[in-house]
C-alpha atoms as a PDB file:
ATOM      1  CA  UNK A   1    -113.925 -24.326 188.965  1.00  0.00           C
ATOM      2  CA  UNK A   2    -114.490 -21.135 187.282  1.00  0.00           C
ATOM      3  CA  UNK A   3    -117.424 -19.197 188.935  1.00  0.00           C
ATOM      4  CA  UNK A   4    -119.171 -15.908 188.079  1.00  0.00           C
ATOM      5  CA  UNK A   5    -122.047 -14.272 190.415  1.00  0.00           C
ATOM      6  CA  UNK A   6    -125.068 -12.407 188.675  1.00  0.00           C
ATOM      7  CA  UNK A   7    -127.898 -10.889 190.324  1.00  0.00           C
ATOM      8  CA  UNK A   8    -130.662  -9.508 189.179  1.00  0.00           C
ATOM      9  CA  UNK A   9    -132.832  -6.652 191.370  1.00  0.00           C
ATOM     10  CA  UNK A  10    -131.330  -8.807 194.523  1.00  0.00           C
ATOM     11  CA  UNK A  11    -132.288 -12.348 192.722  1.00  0.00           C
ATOM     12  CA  UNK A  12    -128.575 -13.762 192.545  1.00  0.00           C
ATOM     13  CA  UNK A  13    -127.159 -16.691 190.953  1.00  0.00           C
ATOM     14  CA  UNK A  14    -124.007 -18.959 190.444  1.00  0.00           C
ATOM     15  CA  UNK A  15    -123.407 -18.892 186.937  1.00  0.00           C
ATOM     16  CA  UNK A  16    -120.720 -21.134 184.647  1.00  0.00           C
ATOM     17  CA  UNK A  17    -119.479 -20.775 181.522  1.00  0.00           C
ATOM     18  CA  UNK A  18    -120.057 -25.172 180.574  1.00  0.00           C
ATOM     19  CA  UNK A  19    -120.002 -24.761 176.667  1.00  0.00           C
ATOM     20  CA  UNK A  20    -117.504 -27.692 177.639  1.00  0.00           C
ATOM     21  CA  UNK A  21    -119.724 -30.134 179.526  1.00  0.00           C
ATOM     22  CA  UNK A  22    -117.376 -30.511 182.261  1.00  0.00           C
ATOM     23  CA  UNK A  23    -119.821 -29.594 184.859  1.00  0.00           C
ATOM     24  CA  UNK A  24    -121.710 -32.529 186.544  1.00  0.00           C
ATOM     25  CA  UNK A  25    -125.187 -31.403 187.089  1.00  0.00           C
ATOM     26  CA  UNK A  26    -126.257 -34.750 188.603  1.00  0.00           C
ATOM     27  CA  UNK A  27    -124.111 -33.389 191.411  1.00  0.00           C
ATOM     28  CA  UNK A  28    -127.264 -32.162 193.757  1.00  0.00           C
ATOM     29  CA  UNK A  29    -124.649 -31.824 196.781  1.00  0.00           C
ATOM     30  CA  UNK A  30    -122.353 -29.854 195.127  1.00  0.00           C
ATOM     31  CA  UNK A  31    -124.853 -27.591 193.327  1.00  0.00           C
ATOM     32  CA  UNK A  32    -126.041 -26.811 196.544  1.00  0.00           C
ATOM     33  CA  UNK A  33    -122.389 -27.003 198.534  1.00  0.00           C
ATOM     34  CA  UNK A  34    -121.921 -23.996 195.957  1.00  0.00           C
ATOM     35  CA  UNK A  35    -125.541 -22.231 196.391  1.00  0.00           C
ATOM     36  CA  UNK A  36    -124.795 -22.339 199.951  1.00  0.00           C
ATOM     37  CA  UNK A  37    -124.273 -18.581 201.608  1.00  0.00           C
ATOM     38  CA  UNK A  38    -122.267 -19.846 204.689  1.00  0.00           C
ATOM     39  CA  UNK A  39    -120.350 -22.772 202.936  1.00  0.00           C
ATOM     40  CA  UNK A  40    -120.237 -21.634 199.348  1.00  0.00           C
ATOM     41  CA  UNK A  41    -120.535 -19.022 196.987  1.00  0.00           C
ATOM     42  CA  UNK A  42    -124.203 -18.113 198.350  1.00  0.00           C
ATOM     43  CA  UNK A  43    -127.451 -17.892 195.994  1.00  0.00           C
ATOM     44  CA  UNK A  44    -130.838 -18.229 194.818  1.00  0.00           C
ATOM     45  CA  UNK A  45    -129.697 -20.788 192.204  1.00  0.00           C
ATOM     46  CA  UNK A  46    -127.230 -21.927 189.614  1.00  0.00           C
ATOM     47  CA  UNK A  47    -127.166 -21.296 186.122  1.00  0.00           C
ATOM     48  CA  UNK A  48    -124.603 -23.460 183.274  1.00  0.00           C
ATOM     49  CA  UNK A  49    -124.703 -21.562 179.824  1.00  0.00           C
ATOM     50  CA  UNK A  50    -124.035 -24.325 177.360  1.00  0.00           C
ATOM     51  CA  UNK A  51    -123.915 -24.412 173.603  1.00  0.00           C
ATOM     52  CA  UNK A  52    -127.123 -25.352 171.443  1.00  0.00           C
ATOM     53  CA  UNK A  53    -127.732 -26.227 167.896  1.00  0.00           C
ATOM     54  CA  UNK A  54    -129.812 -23.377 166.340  1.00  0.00           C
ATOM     55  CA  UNK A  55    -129.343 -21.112 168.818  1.00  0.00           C
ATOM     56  CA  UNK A  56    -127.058 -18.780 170.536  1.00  0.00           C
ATOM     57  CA  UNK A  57    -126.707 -21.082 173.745  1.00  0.00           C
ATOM     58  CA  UNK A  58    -128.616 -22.729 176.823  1.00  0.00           C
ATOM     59  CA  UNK A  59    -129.663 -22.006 179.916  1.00  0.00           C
ATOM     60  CA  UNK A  60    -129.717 -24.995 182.357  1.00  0.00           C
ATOM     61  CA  UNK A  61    -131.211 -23.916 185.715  1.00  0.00           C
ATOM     62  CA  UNK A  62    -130.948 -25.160 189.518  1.00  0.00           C
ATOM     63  CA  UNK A  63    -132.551 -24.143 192.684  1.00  0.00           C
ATOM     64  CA  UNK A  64    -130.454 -23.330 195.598  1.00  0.00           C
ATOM     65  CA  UNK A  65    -131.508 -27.027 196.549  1.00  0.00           C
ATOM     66  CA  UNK A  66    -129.489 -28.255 193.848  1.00  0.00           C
ATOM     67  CA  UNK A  67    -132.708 -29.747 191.976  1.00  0.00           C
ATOM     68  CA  UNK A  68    -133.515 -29.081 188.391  1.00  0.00           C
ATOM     69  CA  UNK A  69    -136.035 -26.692 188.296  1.00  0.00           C
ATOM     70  CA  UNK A  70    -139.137 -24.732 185.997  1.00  0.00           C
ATOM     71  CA  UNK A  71    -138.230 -20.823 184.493  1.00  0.00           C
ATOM     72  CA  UNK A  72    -136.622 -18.143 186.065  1.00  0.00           C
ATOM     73  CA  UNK A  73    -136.603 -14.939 184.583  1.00  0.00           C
ATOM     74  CA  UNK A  74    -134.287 -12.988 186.360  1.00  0.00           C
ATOM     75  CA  UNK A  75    -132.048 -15.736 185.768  1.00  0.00           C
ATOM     76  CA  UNK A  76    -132.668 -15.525 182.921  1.00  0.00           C
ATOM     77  CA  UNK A  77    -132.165 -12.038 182.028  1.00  0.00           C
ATOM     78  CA  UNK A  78    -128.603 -12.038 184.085  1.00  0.00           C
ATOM     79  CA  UNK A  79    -127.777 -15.292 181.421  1.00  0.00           C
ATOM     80  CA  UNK A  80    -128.235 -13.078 178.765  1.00  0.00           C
ATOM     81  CA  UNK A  81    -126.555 -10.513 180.836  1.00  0.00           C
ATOM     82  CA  UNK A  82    -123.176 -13.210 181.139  1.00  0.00           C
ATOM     83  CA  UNK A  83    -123.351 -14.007 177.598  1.00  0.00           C
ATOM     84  CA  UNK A  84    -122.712 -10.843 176.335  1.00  0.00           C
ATOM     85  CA  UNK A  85    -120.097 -10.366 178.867  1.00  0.00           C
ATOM     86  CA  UNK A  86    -118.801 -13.956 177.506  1.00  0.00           C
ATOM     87  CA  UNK A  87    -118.817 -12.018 174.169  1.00  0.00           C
ATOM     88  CA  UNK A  88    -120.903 -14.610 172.875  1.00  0.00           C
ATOM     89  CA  UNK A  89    -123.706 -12.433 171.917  1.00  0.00           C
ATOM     90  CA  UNK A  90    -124.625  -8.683 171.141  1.00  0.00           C
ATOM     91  CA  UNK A  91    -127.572  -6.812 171.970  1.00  0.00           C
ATOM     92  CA  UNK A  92    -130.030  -9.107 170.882  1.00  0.00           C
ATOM     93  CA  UNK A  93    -130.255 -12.957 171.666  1.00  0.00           C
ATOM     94  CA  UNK A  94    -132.344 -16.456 170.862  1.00  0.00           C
ATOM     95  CA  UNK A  95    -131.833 -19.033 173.514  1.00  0.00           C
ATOM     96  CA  UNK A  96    -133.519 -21.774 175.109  1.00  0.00           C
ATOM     97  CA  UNK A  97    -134.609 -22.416 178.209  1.00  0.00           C
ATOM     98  CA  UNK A  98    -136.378 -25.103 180.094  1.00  0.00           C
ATOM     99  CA  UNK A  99    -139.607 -24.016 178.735  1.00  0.00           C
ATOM    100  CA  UNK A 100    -138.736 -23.397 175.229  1.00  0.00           C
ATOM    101  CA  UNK A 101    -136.895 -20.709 173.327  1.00  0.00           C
ATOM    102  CA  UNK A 102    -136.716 -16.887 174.285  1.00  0.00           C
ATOM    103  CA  UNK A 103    -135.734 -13.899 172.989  1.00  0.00           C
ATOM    104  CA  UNK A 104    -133.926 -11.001 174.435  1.00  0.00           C
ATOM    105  CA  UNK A 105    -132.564  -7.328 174.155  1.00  0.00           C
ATOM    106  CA  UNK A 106    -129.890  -5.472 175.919  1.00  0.00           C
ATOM    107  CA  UNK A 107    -130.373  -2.125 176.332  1.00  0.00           C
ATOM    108  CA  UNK A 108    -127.336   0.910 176.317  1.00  0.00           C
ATOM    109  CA  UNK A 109    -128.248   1.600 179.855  1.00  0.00           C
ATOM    110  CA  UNK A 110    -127.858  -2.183 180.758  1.00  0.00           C
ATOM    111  CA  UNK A 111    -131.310  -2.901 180.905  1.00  0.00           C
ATOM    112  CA  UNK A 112    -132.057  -6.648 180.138  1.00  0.00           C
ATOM    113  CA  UNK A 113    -135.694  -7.105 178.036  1.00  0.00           C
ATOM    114  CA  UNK A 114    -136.783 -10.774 178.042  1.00  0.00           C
ATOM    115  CA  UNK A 115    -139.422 -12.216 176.323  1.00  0.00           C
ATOM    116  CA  UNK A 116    -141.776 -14.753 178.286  1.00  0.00           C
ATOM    117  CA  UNK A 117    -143.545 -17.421 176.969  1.00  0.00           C
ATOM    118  CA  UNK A 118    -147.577 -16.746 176.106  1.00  0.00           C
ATOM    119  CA  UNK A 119    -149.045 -17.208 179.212  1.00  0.00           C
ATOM    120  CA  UNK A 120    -153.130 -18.683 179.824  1.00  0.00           C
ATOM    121  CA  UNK A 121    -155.921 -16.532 181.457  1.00  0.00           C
ATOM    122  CA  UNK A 122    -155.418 -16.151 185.476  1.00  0.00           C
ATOM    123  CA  UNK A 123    -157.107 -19.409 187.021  1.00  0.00           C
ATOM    124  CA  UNK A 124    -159.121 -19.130 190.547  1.00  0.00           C
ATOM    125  CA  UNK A 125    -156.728 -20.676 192.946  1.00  0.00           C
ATOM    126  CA  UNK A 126    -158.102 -23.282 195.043  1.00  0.00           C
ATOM    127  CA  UNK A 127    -156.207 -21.783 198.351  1.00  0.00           C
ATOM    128  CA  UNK A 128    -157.336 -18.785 199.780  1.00  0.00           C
ATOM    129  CA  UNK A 129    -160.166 -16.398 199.014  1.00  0.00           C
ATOM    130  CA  UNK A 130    -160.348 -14.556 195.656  1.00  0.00           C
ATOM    131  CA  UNK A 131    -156.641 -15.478 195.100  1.00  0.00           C
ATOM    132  CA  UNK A 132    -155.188 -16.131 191.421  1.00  0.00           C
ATOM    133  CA  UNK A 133    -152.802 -19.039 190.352  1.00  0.00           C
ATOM    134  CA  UNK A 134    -150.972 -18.515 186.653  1.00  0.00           C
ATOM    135  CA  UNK A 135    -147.969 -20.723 184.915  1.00  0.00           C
ATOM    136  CA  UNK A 136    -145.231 -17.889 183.596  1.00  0.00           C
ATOM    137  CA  UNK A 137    -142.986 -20.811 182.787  1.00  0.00           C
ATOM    138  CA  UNK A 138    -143.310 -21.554 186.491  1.00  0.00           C
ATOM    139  CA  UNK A 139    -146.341 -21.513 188.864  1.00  0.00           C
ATOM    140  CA  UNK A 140    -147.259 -18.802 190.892  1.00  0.00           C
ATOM    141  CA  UNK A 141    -149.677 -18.339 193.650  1.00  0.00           C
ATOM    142  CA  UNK A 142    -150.828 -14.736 194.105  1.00  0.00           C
ATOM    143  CA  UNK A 143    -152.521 -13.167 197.291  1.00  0.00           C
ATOM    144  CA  UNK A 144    -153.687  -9.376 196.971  1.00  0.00           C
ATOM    145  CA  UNK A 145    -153.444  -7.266 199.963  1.00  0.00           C
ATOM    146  CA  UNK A 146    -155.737  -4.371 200.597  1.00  0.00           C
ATOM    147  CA  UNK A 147    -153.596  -2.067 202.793  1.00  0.00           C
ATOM    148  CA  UNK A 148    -156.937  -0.407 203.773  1.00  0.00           C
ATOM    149  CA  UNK A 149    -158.398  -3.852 205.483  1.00  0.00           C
ATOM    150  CA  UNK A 150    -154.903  -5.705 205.677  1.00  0.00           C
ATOM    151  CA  UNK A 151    -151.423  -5.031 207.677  1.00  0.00           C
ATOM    152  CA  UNK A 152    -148.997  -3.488 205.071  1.00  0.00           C
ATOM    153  CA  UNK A 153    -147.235  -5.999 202.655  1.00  0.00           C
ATOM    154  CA  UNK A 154    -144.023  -4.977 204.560  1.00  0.00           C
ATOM    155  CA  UNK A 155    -145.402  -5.987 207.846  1.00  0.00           C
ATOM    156  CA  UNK A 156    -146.569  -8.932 206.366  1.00  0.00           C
ATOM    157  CA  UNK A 157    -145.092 -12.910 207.177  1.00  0.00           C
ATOM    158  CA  UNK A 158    -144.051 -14.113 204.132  1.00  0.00           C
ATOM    159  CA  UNK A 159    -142.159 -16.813 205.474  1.00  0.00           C
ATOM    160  CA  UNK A 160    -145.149 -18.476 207.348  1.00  0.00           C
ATOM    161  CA  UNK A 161    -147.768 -17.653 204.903  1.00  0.00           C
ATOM    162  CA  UNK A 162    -145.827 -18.592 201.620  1.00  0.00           C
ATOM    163  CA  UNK A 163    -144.459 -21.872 203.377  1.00  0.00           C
ATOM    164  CA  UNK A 164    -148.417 -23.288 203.830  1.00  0.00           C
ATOM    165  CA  UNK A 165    -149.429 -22.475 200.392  1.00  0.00           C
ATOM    166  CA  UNK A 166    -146.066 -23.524 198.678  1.00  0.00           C
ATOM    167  CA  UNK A 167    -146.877 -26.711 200.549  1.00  0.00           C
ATOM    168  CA  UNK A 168    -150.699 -26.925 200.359  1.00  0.00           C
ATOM    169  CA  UNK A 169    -151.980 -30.451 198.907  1.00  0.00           C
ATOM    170  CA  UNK A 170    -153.580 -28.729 196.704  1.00  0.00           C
ATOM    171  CA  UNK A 171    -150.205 -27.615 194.581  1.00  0.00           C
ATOM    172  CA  UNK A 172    -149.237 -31.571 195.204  1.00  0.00           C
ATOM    173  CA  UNK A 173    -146.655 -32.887 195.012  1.00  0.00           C
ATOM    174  CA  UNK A 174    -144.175 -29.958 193.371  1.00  0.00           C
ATOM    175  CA  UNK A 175    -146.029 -27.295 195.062  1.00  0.00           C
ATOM    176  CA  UNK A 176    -145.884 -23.732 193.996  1.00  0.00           C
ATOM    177  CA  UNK A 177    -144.255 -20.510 194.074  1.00  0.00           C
ATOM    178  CA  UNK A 178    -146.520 -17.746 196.400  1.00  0.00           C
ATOM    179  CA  UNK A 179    -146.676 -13.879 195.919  1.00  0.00           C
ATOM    180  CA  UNK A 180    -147.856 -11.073 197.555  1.00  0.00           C
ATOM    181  CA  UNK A 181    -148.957  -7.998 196.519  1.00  0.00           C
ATOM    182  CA  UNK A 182    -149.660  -4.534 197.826  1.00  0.00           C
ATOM    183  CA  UNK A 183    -152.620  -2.932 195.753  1.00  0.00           C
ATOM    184  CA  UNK A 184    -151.389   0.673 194.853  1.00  0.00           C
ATOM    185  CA  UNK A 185    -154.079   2.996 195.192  1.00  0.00           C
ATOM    186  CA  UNK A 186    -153.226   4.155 192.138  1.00  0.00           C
ATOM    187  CA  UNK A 187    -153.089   1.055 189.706  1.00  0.00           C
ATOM    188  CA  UNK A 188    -150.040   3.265 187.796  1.00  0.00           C
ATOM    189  CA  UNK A 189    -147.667   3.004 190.374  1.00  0.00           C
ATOM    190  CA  UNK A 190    -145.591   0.087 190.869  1.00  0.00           C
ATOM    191  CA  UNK A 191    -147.396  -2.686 192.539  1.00  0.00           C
ATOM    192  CA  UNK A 192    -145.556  -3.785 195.872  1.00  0.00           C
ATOM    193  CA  UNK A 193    -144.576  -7.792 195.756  1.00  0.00           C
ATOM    194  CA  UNK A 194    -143.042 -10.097 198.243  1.00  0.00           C
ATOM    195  CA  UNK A 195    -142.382 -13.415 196.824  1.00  0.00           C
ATOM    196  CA  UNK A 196    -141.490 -17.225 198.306  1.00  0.00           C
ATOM    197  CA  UNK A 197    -139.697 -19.522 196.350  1.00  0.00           C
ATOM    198  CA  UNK A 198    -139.825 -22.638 196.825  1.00  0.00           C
ATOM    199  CA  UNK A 199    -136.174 -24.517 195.711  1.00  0.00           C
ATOM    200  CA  UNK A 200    -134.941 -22.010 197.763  1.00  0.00           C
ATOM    201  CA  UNK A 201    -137.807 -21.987 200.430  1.00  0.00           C
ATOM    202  CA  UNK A 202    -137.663 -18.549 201.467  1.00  0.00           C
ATOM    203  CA  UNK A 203    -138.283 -15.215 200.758  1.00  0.00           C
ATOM    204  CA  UNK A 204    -136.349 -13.939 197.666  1.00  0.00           C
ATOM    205  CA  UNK A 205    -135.301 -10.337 196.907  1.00  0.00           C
ATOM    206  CA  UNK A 206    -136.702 -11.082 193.354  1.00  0.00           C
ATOM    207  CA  UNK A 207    -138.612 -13.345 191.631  1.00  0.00           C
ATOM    208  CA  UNK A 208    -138.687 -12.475 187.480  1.00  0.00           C
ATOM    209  CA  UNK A 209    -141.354 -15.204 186.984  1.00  0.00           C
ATOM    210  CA  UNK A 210    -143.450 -14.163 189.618  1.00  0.00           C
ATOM    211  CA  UNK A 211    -143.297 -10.242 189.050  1.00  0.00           C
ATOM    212  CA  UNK A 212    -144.544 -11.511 185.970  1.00  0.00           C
ATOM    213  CA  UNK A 213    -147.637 -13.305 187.097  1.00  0.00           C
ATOM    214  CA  UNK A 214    -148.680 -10.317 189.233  1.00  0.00           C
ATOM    215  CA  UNK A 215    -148.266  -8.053 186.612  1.00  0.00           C
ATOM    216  CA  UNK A 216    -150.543  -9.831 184.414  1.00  0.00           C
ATOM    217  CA  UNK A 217    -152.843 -10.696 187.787  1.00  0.00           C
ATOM    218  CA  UNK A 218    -153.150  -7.030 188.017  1.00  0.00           C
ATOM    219  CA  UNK A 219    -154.381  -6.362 184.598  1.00  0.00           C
ATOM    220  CA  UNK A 220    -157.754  -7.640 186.300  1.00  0.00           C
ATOM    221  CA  UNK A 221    -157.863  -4.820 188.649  1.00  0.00           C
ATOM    222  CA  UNK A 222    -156.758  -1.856 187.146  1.00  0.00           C
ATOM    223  CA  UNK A 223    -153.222  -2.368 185.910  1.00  0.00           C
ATOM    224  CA  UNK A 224    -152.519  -1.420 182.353  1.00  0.00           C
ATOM    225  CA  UNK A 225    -149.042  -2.439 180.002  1.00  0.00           C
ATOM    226  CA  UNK A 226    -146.502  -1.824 180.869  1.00  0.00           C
ATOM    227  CA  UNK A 227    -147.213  -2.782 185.341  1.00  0.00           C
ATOM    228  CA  UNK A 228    -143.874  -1.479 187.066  1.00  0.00           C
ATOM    229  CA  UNK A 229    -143.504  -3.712 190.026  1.00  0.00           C
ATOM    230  CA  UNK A 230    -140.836  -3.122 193.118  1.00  0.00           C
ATOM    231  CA  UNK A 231    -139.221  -5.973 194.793  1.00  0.00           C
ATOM    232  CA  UNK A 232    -137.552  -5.696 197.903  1.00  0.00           C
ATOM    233  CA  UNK A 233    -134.392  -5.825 195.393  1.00  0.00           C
ATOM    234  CA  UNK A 234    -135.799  -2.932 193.140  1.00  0.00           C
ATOM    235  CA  UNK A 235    -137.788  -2.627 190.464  1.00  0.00           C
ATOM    236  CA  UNK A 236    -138.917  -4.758 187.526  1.00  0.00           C
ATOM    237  CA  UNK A 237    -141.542  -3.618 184.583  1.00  0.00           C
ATOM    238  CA  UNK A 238    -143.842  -5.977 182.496  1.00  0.00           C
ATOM    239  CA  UNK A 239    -145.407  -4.994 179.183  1.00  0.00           C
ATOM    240  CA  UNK A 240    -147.782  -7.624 177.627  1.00  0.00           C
ATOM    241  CA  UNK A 241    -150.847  -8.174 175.043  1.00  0.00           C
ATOM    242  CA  UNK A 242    -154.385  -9.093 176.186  1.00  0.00           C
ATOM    243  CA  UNK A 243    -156.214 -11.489 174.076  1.00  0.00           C
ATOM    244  CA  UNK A 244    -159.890 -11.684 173.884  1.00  0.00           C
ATOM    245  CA  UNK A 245    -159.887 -15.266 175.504  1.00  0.00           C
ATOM    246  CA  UNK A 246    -158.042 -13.466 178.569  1.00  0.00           C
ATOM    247  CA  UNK A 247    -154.637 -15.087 178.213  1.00  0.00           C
ATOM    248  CA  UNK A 248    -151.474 -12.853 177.557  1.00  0.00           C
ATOM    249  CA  UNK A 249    -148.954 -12.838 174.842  1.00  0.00           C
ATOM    250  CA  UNK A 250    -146.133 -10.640 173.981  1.00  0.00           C
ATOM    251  CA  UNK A 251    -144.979 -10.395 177.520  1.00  0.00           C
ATOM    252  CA  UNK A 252    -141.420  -8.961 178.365  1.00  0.00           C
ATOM    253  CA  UNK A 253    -139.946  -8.759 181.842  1.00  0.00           C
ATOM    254  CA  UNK A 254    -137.286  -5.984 181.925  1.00  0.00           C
ATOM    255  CA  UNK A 255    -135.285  -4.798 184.791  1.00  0.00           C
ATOM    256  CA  UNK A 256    -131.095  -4.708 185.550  1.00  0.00           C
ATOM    257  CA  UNK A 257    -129.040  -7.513 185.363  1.00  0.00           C
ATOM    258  CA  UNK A 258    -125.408  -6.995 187.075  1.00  0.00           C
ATOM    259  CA  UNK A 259    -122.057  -8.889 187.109  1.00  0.00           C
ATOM    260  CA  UNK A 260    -121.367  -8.682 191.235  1.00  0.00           C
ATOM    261  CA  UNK A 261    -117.877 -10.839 190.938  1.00  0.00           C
ATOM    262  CA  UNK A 262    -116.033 -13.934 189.431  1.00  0.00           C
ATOM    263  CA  UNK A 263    -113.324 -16.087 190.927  1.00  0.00           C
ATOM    264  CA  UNK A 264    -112.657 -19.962 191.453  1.00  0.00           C
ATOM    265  CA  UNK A 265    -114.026 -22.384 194.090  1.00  0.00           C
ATOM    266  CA  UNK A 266    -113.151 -25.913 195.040  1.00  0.00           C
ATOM    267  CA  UNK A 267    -115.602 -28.474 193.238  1.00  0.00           C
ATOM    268  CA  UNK A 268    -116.485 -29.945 196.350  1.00  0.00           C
ATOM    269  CA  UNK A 269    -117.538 -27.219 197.757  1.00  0.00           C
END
């Protein structure tokens, strides 16, 4: 099987070229045989680019469980990224994802600019105190630290804190993706975020969705388009619209997307 590895800001992925169909993605085992990082490949998830009446192809996306799973926009930006490298596209794409079609641009310097879906007002979450839950094409929990009255976001336990909310009954039964963020003390610098993901259920480098929803979070205490965010994998920016009834449209994630290698791997892997 033909194999190429993306990552964007540290947020890697499996990707194949299945404009074919040969790929079984009923396969859970062998999705994650191949997301494995001991026994396979190694990463956050698996993307198949596939072909697509009316537009310029598909992005089918797995967590590193093997299960199908909501939006992920660093994966998608390094899909975009592979099918331009496919030669399948030029600087600007239409494709569709899981939660509907997308636009995106490459820039000269590599830069990947995708366009999220419209996203609803920031909801009250129903875990923790004065934390905010929003849907960017998947759902995100977000906690703000106050380094003044909290440990620092890199002292922080991610693991142990993101693991209770991602499984709180309240997110029942699929759960939730959890972020953390650093408030700046200056709302223009980039906003510090650790994120768990749960598919992977751990701490990722990188989560494009979830930059996302803190970016727009943040609008709500100071933050102003475009919010440059760092991950622990580097940095992402998010531009948006604010709409009188508080939701968000217009909203681009941008950041790197990178070819790391390519090579072949046994299908039962």
């Amino acid at each position: 099987m033909q194999f190429h590895k993306y990552q964007g800001t540290g947020n890697d992925f499996v990707m194949i070229d299945d404009r074919a169909r040969a790929f079984d993605e009923t396969d859970q085992a062998l999705i994650a045989g191949l997301c494995h990082r001991r026994f396979g490949i190694g990463a956050d998830g698996l993307i198949l680019l596939r072909n697509k009446p009316d537009f310029d192809f598909e992005m089918v996306y797995f967590n590193a469980d093997g299960r199908p799973s909501s939006m992920c926009g660093n994966g998608g930006r390094c899909t975009v990224a592979f099918a331009k490298f496919l030669g399948l596209i030029g600087d600007q794409t239409r494709f569709l994802a899981v939660d509907g079609p997308h636009e995106a641009r490459v820039e000269a310097d590599g830069t990947v600019r995708l366009k999220m879906i419209d996203v609803a007002a920031p909801q009250e979450a129903e875990v923790g105190e004065q934390d905010v839950f929003l849907h960017t094409g998947s759902p995100h929990h977000i906690h703000f630290l106050d380094p003044r009255e909290s440990p620092s976001l890199a002292k922080f336990n991610v693991f142990a804190a993101g693991h209770d909310i991602r499984y709180h009954q309240a997110y029942g039964p699929t759960g939730t993706n959890v972020n953390f963020v650093e408030i700046p003390l200056d709302p223009a610098h980039p906003w510090p975020v650790r994120t768990y993901e749960r598919g992977v259920e751990n701490e990722t480098l990188s989560c494009g969705t979830g930059v996302t929803a803190v970016a727009l979070a943040a609008s709500q205490r100071g933050a102003a388009s475009p919010v440059r965010l760092r991950t622990e994998g580097g940095e992402l920016e998010v531009s948006f619209q604010q709409q009188p009834n508080g939701g968000f449209t217009e909203v681009w994630l941008s950041g790197p997307a990178v070819r790391v290698f390519g090579g072949e791997v046994s299908a039962t892997a």
